[in-house]
N, C-alpha and C. Protein backbone atom coordinates (compact mmCIF):
# COMPACT_ATOMS: atom_id res chain seq x y z
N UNK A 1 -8.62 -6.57 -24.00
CA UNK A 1 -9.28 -5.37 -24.45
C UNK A 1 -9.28 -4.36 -23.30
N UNK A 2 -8.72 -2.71 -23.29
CA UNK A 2 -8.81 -1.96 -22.49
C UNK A 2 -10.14 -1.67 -22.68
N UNK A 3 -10.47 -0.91 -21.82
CA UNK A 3 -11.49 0.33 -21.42
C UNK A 3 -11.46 1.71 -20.83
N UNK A 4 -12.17 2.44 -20.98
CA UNK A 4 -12.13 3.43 -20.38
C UNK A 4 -12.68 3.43 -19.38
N UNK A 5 -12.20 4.14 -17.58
CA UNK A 5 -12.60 4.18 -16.49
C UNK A 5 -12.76 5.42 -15.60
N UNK A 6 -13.89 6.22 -15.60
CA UNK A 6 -13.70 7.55 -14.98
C UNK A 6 -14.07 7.21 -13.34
N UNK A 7 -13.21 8.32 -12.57
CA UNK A 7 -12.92 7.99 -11.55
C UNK A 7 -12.74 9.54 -10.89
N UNK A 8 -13.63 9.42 -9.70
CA UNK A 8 -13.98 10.82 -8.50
C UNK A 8 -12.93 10.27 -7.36
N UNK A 9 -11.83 11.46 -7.70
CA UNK A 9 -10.95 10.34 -6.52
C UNK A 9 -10.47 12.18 -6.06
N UNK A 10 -9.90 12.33 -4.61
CA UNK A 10 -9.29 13.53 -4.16
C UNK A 10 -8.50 14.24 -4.79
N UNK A 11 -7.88 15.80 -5.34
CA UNK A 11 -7.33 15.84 -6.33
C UNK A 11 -5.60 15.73 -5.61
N UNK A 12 -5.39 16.09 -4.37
CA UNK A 12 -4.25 15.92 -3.70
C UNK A 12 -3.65 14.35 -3.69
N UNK A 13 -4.42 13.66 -4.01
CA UNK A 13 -4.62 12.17 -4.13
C UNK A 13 -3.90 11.90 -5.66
N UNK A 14 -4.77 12.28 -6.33
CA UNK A 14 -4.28 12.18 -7.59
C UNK A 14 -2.57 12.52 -7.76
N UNK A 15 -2.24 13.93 -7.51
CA UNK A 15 -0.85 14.76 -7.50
C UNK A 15 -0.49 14.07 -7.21
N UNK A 16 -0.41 13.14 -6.05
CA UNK A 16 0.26 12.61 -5.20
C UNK A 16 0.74 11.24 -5.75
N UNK A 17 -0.42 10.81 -6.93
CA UNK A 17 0.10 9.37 -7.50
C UNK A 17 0.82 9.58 -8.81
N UNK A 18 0.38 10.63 -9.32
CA UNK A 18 0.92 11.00 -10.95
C UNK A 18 2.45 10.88 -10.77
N UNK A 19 2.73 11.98 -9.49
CA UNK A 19 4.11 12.08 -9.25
C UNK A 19 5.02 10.37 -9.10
N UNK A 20 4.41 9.69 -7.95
CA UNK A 20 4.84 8.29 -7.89
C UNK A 20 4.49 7.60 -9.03
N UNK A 21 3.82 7.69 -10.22
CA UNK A 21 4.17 6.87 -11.42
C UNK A 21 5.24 7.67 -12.17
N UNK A 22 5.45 8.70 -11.87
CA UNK A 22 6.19 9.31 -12.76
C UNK A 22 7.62 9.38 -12.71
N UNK A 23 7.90 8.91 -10.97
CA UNK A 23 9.14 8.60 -10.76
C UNK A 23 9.42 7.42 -10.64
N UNK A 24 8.42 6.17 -10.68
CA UNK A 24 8.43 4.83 -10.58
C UNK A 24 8.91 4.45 -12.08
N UNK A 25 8.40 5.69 -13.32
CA UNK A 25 8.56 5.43 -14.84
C UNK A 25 7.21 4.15 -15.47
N UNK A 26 6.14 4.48 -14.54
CA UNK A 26 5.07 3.99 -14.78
C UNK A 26 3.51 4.89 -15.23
N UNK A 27 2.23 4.57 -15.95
CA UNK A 27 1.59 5.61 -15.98
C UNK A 27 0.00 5.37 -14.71
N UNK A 28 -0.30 5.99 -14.28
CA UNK A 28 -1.13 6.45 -13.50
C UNK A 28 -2.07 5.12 -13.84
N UNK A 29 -2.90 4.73 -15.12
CA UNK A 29 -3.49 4.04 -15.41
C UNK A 29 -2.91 2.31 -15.19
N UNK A 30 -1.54 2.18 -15.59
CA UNK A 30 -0.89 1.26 -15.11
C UNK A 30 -0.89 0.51 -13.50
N UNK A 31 -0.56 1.66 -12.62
CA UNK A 31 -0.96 1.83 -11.51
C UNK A 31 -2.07 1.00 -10.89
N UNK A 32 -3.08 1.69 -11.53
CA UNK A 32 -4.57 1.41 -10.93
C UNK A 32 -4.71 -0.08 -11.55
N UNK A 33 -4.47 -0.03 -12.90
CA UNK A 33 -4.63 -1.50 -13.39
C UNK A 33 -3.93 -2.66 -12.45
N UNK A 34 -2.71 -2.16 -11.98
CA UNK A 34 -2.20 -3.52 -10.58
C UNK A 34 -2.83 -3.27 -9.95
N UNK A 35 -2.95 -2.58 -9.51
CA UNK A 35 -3.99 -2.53 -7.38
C UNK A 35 -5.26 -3.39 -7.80
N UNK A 36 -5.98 -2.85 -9.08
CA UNK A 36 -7.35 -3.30 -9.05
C UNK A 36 -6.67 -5.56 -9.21
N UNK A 37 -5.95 -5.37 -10.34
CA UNK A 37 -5.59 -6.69 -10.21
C UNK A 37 -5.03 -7.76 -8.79
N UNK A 38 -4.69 -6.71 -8.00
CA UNK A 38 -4.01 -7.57 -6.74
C UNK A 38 -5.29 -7.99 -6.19
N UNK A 39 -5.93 -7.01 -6.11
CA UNK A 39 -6.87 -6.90 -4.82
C UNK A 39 -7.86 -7.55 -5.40
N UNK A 40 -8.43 -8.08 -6.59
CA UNK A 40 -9.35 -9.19 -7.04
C UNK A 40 -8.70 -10.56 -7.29
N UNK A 41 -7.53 -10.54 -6.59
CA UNK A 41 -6.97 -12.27 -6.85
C UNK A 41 -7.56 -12.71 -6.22
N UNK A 42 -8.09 -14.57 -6.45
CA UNK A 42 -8.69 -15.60 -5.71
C UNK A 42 -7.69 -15.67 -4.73
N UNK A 43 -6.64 -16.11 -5.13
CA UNK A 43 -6.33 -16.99 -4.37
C UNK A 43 -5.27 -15.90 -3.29
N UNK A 44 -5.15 -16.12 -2.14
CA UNK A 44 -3.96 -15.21 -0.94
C UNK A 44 -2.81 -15.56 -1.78
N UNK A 45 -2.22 -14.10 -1.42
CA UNK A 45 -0.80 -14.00 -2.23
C UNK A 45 0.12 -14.74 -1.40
N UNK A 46 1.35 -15.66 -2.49
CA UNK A 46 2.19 -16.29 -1.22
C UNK A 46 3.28 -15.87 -0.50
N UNK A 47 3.43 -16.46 0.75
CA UNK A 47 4.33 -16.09 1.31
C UNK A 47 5.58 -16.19 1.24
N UNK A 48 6.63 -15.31 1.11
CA UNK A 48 8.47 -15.96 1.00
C UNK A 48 8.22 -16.61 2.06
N UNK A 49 9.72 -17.49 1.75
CA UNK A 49 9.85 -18.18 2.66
C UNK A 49 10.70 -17.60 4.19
N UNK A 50 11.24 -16.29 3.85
CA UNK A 50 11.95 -15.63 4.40
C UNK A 50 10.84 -14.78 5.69
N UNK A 51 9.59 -14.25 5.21
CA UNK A 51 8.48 -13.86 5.61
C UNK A 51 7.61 -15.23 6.77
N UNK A 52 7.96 -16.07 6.00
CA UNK A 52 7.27 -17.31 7.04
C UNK A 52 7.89 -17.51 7.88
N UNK A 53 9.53 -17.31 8.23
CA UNK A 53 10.43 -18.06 9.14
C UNK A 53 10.31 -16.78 10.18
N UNK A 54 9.40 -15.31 9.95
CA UNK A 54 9.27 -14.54 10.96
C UNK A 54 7.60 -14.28 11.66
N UNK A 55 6.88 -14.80 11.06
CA UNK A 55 5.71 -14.70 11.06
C UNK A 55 5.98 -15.63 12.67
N UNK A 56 4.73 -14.47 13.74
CA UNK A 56 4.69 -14.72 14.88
C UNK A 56 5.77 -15.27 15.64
N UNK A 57 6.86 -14.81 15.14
CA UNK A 57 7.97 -14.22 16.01
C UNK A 57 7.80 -13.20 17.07
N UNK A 58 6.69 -11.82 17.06
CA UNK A 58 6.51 -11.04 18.34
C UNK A 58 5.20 -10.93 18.63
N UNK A 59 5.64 -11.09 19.78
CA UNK A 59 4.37 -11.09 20.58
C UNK A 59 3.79 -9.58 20.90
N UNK A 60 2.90 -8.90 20.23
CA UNK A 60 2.92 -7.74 21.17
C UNK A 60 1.24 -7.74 22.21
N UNK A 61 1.24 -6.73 23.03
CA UNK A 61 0.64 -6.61 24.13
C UNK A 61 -0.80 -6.60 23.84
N UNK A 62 -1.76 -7.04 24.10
CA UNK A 62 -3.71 -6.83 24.11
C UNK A 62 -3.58 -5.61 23.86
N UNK A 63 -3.55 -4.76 24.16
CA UNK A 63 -3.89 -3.22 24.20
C UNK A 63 -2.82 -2.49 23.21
N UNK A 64 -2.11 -3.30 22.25
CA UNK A 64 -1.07 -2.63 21.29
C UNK A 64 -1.88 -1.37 20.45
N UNK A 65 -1.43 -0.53 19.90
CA UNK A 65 -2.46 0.43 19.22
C UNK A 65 -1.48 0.69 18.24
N UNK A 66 -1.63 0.18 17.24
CA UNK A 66 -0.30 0.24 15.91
C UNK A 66 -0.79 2.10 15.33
N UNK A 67 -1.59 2.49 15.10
CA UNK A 67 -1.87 3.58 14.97
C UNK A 67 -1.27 4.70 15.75
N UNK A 68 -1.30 4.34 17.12
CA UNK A 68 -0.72 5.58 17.87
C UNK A 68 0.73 5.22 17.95
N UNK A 69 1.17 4.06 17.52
CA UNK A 69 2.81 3.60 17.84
C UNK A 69 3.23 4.15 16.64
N UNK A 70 2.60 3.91 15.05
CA UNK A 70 2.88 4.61 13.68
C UNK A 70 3.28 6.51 14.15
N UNK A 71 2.23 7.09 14.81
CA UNK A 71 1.79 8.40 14.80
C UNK A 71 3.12 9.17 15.88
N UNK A 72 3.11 8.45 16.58
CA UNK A 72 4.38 8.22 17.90
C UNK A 72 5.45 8.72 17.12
N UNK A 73 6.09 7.35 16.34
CA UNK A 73 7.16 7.30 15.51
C UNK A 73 7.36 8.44 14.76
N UNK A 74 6.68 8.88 13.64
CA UNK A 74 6.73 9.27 12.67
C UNK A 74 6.50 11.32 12.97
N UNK A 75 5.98 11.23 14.72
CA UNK A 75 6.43 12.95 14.87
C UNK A 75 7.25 13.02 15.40
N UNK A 76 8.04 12.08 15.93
CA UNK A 76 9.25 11.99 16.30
C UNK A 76 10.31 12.06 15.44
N UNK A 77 10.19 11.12 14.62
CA UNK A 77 11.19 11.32 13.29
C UNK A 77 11.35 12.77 12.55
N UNK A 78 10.25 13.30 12.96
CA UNK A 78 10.45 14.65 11.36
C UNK A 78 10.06 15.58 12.82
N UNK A 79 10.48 15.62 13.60
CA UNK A 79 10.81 17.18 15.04
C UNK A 79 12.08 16.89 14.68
């Protein structure tokens, strides 16, 4: 049984997903219906086996800052 679900979400947010269901050939509501479903599974999603044979393969440094290494990258890429 569906329902109806109203939802206060950013409207640039919104644009931003309509478009990605719309080029995915999915609808907005579809969308939300997976995320909400992933993210209430019991059980941890499993791992490939391809994903396990790299898992803690790198070591990176105490002081790594994935945020400023993302932010790094990505004004670099689009200068």
């Amino acid at each position: 049984m569906t329902t109806k679900l109203t939802l206060t979400v950013e409207k640039s947010t919104i644009e931003k997903a309509k478009f990605y269901a719309r080029n995915t050939g999915r609808s907005l509501s579809e969308l939300v219906e997976r995320y909400l479903e992933t993210i209430t599974l019991d059980d941890k999603p499993a791992i490939s086996g391809k994903l396990k044979g790299i898992v803690g393969a790198v070591k990176l440094p105490e002081d790594f800052n994935e945020e400023k290494e993302l932010r790094t990258y990505f004004e670099n890429k689009h200068l």
